[in-house]
N, C-alpha and C. Protein backbone atom coordinates (compact mmCIF):
# COMPACT_ATOMS: atom_id res chain seq x y z
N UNK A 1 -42.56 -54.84 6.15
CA UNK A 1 -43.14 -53.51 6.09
C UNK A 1 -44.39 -53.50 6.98
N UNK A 2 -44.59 -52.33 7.79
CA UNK A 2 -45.48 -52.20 8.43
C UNK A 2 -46.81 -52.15 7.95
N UNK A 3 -48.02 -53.13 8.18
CA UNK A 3 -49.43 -52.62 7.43
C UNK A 3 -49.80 -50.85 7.43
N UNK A 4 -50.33 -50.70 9.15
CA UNK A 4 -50.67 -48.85 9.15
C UNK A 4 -50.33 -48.18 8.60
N UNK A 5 -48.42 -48.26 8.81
CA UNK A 5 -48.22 -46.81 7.80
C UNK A 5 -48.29 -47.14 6.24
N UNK A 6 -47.93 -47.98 5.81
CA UNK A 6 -47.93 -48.01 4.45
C UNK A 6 -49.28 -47.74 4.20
N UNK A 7 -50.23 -47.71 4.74
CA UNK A 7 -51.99 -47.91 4.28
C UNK A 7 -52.35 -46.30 4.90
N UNK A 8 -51.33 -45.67 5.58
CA UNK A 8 -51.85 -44.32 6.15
C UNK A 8 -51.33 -43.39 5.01
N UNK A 9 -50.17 -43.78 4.06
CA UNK A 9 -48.88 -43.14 3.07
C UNK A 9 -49.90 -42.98 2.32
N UNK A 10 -50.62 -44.53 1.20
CA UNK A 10 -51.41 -44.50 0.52
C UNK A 10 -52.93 -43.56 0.68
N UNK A 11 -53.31 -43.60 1.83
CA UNK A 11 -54.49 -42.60 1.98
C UNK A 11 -54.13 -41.08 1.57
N UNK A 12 -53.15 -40.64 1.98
CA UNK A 12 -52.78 -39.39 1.67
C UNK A 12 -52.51 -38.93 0.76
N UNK A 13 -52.55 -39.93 -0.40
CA UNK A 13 -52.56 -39.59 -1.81
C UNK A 13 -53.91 -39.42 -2.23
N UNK A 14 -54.82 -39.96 -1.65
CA UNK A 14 -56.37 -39.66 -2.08
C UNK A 14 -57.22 -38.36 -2.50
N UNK A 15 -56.96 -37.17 -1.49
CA UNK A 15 -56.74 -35.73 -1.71
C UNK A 15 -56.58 -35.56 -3.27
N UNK A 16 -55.36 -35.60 -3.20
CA UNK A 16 -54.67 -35.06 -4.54
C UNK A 16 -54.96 -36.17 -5.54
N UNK A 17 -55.51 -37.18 -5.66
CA UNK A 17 -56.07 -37.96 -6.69
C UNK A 17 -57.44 -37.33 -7.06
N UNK A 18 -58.04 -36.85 -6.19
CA UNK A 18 -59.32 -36.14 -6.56
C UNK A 18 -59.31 -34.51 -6.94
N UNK A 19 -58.27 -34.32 -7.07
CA UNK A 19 -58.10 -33.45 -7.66
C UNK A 19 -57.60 -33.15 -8.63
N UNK A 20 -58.01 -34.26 -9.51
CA UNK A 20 -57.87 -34.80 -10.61
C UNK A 20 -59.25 -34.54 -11.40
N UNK A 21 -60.11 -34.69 -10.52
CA UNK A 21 -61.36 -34.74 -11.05
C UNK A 21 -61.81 -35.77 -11.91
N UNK A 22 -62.92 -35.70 -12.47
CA UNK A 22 -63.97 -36.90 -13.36
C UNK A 22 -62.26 -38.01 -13.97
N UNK A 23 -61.32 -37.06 -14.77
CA UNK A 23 -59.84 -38.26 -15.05
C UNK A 23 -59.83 -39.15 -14.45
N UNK A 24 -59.82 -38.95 -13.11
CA UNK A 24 -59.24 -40.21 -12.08
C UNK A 24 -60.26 -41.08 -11.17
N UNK A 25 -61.39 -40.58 -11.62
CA UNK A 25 -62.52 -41.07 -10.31
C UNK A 25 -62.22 -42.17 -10.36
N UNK A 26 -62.28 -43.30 -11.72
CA UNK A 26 -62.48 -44.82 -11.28
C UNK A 26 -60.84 -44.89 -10.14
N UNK A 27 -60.04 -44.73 -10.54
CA UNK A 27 -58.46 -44.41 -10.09
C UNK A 27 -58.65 -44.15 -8.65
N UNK A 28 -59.17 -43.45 -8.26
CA UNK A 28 -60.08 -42.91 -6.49
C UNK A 28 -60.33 -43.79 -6.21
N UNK A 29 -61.21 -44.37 -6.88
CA UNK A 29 -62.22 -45.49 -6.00
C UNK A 29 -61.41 -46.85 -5.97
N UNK A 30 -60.56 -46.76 -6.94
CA UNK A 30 -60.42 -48.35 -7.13
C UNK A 30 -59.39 -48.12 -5.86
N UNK A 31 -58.67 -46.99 -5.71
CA UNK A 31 -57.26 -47.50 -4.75
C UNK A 31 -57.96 -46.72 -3.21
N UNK A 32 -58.99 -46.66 -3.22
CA UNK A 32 -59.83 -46.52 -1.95
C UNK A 32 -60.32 -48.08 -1.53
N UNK A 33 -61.37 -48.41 -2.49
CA UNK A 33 -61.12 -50.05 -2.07
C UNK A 33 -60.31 -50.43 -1.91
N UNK A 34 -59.09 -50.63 -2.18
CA UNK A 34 -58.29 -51.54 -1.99
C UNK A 34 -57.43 -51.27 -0.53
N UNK A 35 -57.68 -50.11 -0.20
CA UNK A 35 -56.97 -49.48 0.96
C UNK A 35 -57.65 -49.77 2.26
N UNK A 36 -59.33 -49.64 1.70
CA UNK A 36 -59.83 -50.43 3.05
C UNK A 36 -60.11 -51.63 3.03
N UNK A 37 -60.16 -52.27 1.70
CA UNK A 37 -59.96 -53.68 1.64
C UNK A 37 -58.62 -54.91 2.85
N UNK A 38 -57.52 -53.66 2.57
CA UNK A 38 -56.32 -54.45 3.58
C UNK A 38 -56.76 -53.64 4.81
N UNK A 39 -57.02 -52.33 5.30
CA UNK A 39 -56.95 -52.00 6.16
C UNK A 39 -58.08 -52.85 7.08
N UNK A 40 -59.36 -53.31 6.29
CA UNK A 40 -60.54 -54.23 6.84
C UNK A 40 -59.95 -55.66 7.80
N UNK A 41 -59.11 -55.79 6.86
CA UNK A 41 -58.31 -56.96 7.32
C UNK A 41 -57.33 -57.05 8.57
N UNK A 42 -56.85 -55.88 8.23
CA UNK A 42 -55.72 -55.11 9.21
C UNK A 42 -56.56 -55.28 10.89
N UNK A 43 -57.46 -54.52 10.55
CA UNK A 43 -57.93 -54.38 12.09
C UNK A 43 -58.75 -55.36 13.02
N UNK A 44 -59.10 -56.79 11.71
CA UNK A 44 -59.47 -57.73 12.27
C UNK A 44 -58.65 -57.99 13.37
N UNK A 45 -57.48 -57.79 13.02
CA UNK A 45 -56.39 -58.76 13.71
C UNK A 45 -55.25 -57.93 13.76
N UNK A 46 -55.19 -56.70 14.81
CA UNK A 46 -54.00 -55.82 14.30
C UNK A 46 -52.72 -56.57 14.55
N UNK A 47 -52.72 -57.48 15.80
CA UNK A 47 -51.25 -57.85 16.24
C UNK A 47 -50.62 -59.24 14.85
N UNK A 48 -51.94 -59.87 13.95
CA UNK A 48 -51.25 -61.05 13.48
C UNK A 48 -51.12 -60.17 12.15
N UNK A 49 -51.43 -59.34 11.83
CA UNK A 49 -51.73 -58.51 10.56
C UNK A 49 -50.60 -57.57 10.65
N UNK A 50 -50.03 -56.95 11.38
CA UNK A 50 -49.22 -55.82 11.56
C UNK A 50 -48.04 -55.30 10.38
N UNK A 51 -47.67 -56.79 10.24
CA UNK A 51 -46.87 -56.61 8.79
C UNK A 51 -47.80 -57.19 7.91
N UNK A 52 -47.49 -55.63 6.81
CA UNK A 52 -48.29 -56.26 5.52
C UNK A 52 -48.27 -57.18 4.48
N UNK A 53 -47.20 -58.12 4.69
CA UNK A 53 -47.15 -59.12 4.17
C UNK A 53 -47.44 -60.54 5.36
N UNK A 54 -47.88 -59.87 5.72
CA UNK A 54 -48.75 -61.24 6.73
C UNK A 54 -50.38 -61.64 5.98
N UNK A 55 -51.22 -60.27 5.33
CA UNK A 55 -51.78 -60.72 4.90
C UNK A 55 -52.19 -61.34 3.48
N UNK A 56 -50.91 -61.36 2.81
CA UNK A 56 -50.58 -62.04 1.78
C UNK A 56 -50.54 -63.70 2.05
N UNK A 57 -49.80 -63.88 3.22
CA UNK A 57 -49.22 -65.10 3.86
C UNK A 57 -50.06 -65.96 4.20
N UNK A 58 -51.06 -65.49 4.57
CA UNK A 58 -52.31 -66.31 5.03
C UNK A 58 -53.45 -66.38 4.20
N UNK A 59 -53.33 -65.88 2.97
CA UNK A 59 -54.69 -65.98 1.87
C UNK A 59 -53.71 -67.36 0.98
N UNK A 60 -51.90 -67.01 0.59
CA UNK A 60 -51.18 -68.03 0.02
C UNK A 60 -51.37 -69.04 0.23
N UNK A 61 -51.11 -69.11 1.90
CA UNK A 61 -51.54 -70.59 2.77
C UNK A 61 -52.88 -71.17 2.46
N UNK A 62 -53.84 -70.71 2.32
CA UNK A 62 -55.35 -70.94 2.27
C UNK A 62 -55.86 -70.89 0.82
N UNK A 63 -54.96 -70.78 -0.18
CA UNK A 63 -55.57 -70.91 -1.47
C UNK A 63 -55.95 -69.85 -1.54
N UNK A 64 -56.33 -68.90 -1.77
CA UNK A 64 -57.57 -67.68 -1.53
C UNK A 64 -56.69 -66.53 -2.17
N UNK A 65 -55.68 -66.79 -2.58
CA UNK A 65 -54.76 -65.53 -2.60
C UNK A 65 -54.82 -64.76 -4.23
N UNK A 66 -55.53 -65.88 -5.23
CA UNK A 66 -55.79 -65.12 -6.36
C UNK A 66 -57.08 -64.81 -6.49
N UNK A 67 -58.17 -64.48 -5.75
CA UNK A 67 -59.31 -64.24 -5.56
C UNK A 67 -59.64 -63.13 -5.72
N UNK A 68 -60.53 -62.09 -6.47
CA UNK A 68 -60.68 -61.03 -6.95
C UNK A 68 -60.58 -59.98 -5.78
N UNK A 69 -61.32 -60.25 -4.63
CA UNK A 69 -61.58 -59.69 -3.59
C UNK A 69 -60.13 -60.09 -2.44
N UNK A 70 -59.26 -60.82 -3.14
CA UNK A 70 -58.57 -61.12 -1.73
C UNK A 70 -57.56 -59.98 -1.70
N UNK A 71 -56.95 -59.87 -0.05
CA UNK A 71 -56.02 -58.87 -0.08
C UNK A 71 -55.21 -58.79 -0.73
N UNK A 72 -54.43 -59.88 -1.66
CA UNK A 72 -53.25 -59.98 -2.18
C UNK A 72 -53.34 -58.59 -3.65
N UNK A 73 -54.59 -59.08 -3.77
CA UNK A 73 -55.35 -58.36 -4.79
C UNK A 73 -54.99 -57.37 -5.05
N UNK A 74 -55.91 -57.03 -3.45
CA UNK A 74 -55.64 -55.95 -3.55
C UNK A 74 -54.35 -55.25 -3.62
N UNK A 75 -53.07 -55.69 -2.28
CA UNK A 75 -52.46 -55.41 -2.55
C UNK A 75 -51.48 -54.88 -3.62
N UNK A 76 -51.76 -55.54 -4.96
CA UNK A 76 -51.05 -56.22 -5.82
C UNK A 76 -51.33 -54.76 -6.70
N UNK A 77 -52.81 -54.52 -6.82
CA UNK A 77 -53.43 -53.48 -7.38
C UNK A 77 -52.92 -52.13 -6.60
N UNK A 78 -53.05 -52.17 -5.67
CA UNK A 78 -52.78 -50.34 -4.87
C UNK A 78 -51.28 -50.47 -5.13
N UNK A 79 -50.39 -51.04 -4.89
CA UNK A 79 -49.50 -51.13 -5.75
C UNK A 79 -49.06 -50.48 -6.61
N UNK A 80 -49.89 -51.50 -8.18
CA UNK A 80 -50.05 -51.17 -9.44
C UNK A 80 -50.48 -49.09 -9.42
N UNK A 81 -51.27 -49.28 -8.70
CA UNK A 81 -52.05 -47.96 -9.02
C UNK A 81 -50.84 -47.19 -8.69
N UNK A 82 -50.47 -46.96 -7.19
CA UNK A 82 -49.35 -46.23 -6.86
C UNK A 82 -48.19 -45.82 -7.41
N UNK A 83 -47.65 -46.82 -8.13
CA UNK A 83 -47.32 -46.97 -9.55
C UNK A 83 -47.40 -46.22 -10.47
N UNK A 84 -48.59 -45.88 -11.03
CA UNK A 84 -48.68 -45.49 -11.73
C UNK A 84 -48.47 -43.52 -11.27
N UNK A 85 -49.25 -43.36 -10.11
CA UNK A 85 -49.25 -42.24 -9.69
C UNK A 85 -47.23 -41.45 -9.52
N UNK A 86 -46.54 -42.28 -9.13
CA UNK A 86 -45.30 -42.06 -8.59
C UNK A 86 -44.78 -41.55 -10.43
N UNK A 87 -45.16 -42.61 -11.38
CA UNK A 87 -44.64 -42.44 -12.50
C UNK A 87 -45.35 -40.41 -13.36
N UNK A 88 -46.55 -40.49 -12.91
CA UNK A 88 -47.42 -39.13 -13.59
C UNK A 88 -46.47 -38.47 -12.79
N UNK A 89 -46.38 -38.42 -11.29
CA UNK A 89 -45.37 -37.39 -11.22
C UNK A 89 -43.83 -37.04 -11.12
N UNK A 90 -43.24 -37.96 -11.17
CA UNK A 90 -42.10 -37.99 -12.14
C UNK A 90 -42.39 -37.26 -13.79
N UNK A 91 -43.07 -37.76 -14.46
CA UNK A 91 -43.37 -36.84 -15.71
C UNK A 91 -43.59 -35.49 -15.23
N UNK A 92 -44.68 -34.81 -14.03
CA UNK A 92 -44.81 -33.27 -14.23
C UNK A 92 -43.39 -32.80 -13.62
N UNK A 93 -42.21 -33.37 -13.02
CA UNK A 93 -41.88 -32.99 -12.73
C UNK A 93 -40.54 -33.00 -13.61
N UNK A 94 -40.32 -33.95 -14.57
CA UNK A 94 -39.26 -34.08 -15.70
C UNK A 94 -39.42 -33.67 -17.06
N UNK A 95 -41.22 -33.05 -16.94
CA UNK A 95 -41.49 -32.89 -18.63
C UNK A 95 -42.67 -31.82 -18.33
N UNK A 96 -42.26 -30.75 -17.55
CA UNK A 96 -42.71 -29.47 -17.43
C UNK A 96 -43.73 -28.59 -19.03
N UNK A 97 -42.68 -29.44 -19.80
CA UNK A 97 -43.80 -28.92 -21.26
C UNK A 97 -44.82 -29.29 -21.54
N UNK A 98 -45.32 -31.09 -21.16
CA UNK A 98 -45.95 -31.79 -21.16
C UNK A 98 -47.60 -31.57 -20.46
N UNK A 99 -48.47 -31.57 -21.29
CA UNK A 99 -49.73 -31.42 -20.88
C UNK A 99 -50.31 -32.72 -19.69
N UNK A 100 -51.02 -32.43 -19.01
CA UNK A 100 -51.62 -33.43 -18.14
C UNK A 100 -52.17 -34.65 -18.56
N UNK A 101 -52.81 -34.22 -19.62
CA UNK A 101 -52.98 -35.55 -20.27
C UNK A 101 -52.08 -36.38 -20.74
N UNK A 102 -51.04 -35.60 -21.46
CA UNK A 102 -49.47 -36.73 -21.85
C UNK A 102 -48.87 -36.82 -20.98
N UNK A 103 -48.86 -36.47 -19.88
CA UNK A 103 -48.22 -36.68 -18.68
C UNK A 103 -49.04 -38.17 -17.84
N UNK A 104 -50.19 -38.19 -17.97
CA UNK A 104 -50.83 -39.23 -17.41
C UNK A 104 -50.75 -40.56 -18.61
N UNK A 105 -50.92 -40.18 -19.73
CA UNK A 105 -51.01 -41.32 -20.75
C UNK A 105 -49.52 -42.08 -20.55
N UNK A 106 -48.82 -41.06 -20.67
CA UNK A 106 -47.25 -41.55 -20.97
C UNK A 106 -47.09 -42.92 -19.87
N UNK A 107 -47.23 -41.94 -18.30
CA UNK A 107 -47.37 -42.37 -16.82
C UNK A 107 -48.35 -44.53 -17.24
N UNK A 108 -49.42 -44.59 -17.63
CA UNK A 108 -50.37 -45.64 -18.02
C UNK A 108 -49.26 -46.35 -18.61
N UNK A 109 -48.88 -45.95 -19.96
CA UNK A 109 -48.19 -46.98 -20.99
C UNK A 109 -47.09 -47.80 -20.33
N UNK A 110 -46.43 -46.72 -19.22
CA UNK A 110 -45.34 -47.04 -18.28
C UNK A 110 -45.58 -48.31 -17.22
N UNK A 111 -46.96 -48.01 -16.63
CA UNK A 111 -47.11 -48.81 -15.17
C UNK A 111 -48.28 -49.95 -15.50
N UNK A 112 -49.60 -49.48 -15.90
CA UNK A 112 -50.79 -50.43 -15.34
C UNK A 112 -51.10 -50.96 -17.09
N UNK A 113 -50.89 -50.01 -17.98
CA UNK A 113 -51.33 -50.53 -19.35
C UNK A 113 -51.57 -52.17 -19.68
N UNK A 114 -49.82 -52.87 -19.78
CA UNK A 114 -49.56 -54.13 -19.90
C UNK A 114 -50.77 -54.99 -19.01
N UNK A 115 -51.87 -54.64 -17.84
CA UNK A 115 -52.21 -55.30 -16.96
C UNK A 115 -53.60 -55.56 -17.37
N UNK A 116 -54.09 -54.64 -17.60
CA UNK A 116 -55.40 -53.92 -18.19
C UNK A 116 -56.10 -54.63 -19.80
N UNK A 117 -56.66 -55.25 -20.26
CA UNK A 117 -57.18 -55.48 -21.14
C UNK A 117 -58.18 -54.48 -22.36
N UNK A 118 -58.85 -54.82 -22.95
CA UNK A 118 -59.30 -53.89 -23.79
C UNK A 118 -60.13 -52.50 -23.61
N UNK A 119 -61.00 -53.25 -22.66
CA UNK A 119 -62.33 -52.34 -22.06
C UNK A 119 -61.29 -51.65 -21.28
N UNK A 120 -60.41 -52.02 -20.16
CA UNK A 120 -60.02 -50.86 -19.36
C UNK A 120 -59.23 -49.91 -19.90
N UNK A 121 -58.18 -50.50 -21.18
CA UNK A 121 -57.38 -49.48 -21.64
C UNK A 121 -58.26 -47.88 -22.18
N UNK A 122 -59.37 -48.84 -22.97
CA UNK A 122 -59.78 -47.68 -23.87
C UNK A 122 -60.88 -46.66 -22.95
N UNK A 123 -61.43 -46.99 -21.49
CA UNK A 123 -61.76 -46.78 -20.98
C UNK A 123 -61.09 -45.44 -20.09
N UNK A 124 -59.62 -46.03 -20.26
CA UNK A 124 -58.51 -45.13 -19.58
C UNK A 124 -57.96 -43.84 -20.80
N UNK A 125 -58.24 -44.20 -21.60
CA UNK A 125 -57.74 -43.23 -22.58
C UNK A 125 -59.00 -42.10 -22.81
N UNK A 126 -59.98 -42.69 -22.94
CA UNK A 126 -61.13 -41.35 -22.62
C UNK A 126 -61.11 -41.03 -21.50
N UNK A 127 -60.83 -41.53 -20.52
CA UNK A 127 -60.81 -40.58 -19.03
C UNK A 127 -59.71 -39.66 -19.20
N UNK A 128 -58.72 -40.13 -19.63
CA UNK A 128 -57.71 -38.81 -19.92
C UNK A 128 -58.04 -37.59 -20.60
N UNK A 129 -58.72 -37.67 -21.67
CA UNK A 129 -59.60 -36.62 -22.32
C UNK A 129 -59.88 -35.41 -21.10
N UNK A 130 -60.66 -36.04 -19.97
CA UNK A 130 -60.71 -35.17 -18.89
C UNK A 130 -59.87 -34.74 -17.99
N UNK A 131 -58.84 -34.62 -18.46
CA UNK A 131 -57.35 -34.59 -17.22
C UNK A 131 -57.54 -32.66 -17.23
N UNK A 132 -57.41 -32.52 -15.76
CA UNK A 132 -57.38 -31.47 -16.04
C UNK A 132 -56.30 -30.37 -16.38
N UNK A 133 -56.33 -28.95 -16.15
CA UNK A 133 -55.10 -28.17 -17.13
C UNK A 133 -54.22 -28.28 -16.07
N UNK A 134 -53.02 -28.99 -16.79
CA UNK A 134 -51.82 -28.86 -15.97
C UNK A 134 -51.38 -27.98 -14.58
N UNK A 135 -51.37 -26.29 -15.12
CA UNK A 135 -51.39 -25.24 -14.53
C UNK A 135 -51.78 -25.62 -13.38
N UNK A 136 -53.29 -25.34 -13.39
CA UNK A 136 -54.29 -25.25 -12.22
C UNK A 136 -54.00 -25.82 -11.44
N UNK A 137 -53.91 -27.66 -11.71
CA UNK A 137 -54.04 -29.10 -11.11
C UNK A 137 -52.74 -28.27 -10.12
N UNK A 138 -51.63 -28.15 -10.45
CA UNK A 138 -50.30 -27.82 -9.91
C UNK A 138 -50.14 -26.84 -8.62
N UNK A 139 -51.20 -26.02 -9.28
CA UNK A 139 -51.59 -24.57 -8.54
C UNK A 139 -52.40 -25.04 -7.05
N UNK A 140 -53.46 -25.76 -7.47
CA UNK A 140 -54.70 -26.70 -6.37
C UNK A 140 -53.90 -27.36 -5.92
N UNK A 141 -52.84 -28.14 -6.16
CA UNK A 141 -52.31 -29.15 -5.33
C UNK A 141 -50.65 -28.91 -4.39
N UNK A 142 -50.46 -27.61 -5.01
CA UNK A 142 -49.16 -26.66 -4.58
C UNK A 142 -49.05 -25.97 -2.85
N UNK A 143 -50.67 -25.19 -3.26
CA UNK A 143 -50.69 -24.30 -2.13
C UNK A 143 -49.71 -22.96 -2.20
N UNK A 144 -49.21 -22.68 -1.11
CA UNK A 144 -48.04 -21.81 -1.17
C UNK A 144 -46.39 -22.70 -0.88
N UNK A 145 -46.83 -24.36 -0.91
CA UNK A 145 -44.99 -24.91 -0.66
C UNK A 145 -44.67 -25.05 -1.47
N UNK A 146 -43.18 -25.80 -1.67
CA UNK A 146 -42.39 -26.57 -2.66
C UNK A 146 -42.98 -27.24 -3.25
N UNK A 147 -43.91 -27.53 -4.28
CA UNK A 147 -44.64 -28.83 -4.59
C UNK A 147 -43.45 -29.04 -5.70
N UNK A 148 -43.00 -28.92 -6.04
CA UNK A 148 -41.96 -29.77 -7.30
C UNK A 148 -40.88 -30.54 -6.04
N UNK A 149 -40.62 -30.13 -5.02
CA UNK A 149 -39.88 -29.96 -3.99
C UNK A 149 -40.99 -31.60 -2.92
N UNK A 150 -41.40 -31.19 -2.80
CA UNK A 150 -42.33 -32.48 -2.20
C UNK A 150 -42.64 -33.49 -2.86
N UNK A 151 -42.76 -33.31 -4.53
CA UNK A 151 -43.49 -34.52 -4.95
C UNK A 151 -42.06 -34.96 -5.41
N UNK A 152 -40.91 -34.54 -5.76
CA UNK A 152 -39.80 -35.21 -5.69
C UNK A 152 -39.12 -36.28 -4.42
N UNK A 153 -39.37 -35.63 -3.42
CA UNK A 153 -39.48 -36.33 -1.92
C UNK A 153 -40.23 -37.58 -2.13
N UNK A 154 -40.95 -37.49 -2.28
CA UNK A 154 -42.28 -38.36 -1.89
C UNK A 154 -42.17 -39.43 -3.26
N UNK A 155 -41.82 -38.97 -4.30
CA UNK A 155 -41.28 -40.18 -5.23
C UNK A 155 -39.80 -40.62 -4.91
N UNK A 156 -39.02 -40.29 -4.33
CA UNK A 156 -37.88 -40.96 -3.71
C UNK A 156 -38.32 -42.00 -2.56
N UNK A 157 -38.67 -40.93 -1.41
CA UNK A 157 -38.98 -42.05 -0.22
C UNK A 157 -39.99 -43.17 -0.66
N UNK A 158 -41.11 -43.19 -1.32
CA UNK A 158 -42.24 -43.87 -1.90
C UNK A 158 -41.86 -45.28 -2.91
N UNK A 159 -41.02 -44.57 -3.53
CA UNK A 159 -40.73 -45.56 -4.63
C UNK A 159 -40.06 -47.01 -4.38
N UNK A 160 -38.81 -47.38 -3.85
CA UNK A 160 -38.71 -48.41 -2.77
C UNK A 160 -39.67 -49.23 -1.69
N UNK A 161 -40.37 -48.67 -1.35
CA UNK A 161 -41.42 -49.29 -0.56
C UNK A 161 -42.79 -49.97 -1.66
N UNK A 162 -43.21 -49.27 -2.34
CA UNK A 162 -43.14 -50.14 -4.14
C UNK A 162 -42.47 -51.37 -4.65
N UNK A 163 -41.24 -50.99 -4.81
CA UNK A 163 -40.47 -51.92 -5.50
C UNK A 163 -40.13 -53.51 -4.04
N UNK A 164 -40.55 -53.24 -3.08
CA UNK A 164 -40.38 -53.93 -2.08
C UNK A 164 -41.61 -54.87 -2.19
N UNK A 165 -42.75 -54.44 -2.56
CA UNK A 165 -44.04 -55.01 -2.67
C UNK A 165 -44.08 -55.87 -3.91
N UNK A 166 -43.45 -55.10 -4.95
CA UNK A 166 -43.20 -56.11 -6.22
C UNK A 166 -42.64 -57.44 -6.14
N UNK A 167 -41.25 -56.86 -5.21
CA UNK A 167 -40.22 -58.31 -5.27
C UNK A 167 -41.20 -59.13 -4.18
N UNK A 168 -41.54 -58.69 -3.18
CA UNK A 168 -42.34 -59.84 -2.29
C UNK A 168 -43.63 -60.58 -3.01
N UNK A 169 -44.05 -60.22 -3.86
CA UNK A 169 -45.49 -60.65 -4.53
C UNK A 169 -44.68 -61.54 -5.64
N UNK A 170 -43.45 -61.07 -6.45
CA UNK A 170 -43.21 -61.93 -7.30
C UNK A 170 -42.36 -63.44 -6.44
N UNK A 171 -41.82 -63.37 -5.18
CA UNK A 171 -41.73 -64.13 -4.28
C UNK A 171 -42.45 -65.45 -4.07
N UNK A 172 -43.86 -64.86 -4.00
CA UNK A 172 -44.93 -65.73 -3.79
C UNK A 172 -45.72 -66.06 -5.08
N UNK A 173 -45.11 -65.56 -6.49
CA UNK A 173 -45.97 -65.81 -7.46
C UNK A 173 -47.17 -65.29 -7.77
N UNK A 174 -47.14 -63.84 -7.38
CA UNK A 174 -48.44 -63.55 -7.41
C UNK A 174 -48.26 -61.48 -8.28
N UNK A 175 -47.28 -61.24 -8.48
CA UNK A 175 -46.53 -60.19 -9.18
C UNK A 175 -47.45 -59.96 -10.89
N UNK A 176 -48.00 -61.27 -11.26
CA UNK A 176 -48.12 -61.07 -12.54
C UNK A 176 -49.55 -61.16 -12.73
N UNK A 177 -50.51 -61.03 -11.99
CA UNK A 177 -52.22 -61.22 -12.46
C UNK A 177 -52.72 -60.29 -12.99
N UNK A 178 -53.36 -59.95 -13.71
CA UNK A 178 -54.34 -59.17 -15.10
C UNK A 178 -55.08 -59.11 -14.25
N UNK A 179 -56.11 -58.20 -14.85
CA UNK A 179 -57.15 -57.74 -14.60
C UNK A 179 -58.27 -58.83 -14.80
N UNK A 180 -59.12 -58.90 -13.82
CA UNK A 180 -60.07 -60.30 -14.53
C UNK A 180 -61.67 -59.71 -14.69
C-alpha cells in the first residue's frame, strides 16, 4: 500500500471528525498525530518510505517498533481509530433510529474498547455525553449530496485497506498492543 495516499484518505476524515465537536477532540488529535507522525517519516525518505509498510519494516528490524512514539504505533492506532470511525458510520447508516451517542458507543464497544484500559474507557464514555444531535451532525456533514450515498462508498472502498493493515501488523506481531 502506498504511504501518501493512504495518509491523504486518512486526512480527509479530519473535517468531519471535528465536526463532532468537544465528543471527538481527543479522537482529532490523537489520529492527527499519528498521521503526521508517519507522514514525518514519510518525507524523510519519500523513495525508501513510499510503501507504508516500509515503515513498519525498519522500526521491526531495529527493535524500535513497540515504542510509544514509533510509526508502527502509530500506524497500528490510526488504524484502530479509523476503525472505529468506518464502524460509527456504518451504525448512522444501518440504525437511522439510533442517537449519536449510541451510535458512537455501540461503534467503541465494536473497535478500540478491548484496547483501551480504564482511564480511557471511562474517559470515552463521558465524551460521548457530548456527541452531538444526530440530525444536525448529518445535516453539517451532508451539504446538499448523497451523504448516506458517500459514507456507504467510503466504508466499502476504506474498509479493506483497514483490514490489509491488520493482517500486515498481525504478520509482524505487532496487531495486538494496548494502550500504554
Amino acid at each position: 500500500m502506498l504511504t501518501k495516499p493512504f495518509l491523504e484518505v486518512c486526512k480527509q476524515i479530519l473535517p468531519v471528525i471535528e465536526k463532532f465537536g468537544a465528543a471527538m477532540t481527543l479522537v482529532k488529535s490523537d489520529v492527527g498525530g499519528n498521521i503526521t507522525r508517519l507522514e514525518t517519516k514519510y518525507l524523510s525518505n519519500p523513495a525508501e518510505f513510499n510503501l507504508l509498510y516500509s515503515l513498519v519494516r525498519v522500526e521491526v528490524e531495529a527493535k524500535t517498533a513497540k515504542a510509544s512514539s514509533s510509526c508502527t504505533n502509530g500506524l497500528l492506532w490510526l488504524t484502530r481509530a479509523m476503525d472505529f470511525l468506518l464502524e460509527l458510520f456504518r451504525n448512522l447508516l444501518e440504525h437511522q433510529d439510533w442517537t449519536m451517542s449510541q451510535a458512537c458507543s455501540d461503534s467503541y464497544a465494536k473497535t478500540l474498547k478491548q484496547w483501551h484500559g480504564w482511564f480511557a474507557s471511562s474517559s470515552f464514555s463521558v465524551a460521548m455525553k457530548l456527541a452531538p444531535d444526530r440530525k444536525k451532525f448529518m445535516d453539517v456533514i451532508g451539504g446538499n449530496g448523497d451523504i448516506m450515498g458517500d459514507i456507504e462508498k467510503f466504508c466499502t472502498n476504506f474498509s479493506p485497506l483497514l483490514q490489509e493493515n491488520h493482517k500486515f501488523l498481525a504478520s509482524v506481531g505487532l496487531d495486538d498492543m494496548k494502550a500504554s
